[in-house]
Protein backbone atom coordinates (compact mmCIF):
# COMPACT_ATOMS: atom_id res chain seq x y z
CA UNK A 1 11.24 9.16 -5.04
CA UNK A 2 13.76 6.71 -3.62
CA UNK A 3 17.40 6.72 -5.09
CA UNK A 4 19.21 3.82 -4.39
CA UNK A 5 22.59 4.03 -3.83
CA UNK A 6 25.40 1.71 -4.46
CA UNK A 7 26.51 -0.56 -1.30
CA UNK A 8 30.52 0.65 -1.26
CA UNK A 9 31.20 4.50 -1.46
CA UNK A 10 33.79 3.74 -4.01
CA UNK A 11 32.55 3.30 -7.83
CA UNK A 12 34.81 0.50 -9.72
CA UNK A 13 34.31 0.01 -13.41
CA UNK A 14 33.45 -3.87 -14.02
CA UNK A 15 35.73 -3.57 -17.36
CA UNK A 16 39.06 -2.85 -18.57
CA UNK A 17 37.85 -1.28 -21.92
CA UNK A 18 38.56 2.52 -21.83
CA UNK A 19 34.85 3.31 -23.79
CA UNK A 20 32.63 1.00 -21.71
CA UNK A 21 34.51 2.56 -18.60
CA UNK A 22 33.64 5.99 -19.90
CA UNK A 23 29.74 4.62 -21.07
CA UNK A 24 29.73 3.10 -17.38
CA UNK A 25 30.83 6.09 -15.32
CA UNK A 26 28.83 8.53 -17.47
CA UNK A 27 25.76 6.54 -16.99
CA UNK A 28 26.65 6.84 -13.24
CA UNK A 29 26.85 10.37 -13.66
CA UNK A 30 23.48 10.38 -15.67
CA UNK A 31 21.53 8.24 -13.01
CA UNK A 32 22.82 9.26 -9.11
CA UNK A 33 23.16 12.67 -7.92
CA UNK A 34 26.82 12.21 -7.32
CA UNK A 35 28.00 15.40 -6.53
CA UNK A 36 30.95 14.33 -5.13
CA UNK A 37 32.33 10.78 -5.64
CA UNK A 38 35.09 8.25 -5.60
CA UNK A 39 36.31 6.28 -8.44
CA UNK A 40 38.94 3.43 -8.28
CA UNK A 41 40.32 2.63 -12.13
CA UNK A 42 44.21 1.69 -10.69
CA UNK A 43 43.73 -1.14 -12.51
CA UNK A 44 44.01 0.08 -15.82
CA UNK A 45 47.00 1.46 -17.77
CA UNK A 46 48.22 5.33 -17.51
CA UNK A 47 46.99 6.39 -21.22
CA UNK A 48 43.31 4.82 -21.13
CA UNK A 49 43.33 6.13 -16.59
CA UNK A 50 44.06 9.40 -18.58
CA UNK A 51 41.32 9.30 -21.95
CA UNK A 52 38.45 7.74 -18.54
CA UNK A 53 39.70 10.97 -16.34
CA UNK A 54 39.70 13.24 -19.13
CA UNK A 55 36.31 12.31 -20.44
CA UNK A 56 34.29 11.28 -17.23
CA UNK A 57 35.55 14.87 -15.48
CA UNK A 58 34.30 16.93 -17.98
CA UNK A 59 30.90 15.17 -17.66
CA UNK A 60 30.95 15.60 -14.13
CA UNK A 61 31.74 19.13 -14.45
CA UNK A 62 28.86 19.76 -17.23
CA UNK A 63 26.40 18.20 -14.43
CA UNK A 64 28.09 19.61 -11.51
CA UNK A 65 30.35 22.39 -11.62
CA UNK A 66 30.86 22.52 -8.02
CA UNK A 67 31.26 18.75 -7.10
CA UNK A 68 34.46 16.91 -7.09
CA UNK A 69 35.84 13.68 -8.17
CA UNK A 70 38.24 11.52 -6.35
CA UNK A 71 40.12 9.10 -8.75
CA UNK A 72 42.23 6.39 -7.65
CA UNK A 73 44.87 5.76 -9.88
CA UNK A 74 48.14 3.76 -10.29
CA UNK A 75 50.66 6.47 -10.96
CA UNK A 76 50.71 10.32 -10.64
CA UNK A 77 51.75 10.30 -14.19
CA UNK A 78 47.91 10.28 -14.44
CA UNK A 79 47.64 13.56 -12.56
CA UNK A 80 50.77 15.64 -14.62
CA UNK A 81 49.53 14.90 -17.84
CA UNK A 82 45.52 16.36 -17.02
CA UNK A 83 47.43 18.86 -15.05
CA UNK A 84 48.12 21.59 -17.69
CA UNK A 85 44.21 20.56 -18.93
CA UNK A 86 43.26 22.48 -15.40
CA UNK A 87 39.78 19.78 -14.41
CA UNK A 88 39.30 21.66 -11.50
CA UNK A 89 36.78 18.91 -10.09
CA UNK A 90 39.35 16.04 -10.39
CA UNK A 91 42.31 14.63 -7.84
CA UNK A 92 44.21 11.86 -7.78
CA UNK A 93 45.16 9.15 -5.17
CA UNK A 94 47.32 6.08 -5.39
């Protein structure tokens, strides 16, 4: 079977919406063996960066509990508040 792959190694959500960037990651997730992967969602707001983090890392973790991902965020506000929630598979860059 032939997996194809998308063309950048860095996933970015093509919406702003905190639900369709959870559907669109976790569909990601669902489709490509993405054990480890980078995700850029700096555009969007510190409370909806944290529900997408929250959310998409556990499903990551469910599917892989040894992968990792690498979000890219716009504050590290982002990575103190899922810091006492201890994703193990998560870290943050700006």
């Amino acid at each position: 079977m032939i997996q194809l792959l998308p063309k950048s190694d860095i996933l970015t959500p093509n919406t702003a919406n905190p639900q369709e960037t959870v559907d669109f990651i976790s569909s990601y997730i669902d489709k490509y063996h993405c054990e480890t992967m980078d995700v850029d969602i700096s555009y969007m707001n510190i409370l909806d960066a944290c529900y997408v983090t929250t959310m998409c890392s556990t499903k990551h973790f469910i599917k892989y509990p040894e992968g990792k991902i690498n979000w890219i965020v716009s504050s590290n506000l982002v990575r103190e508040f899922n810091k006492d929630l201890e994703l193990g598979n998560s870290s943050y860059n700006l």
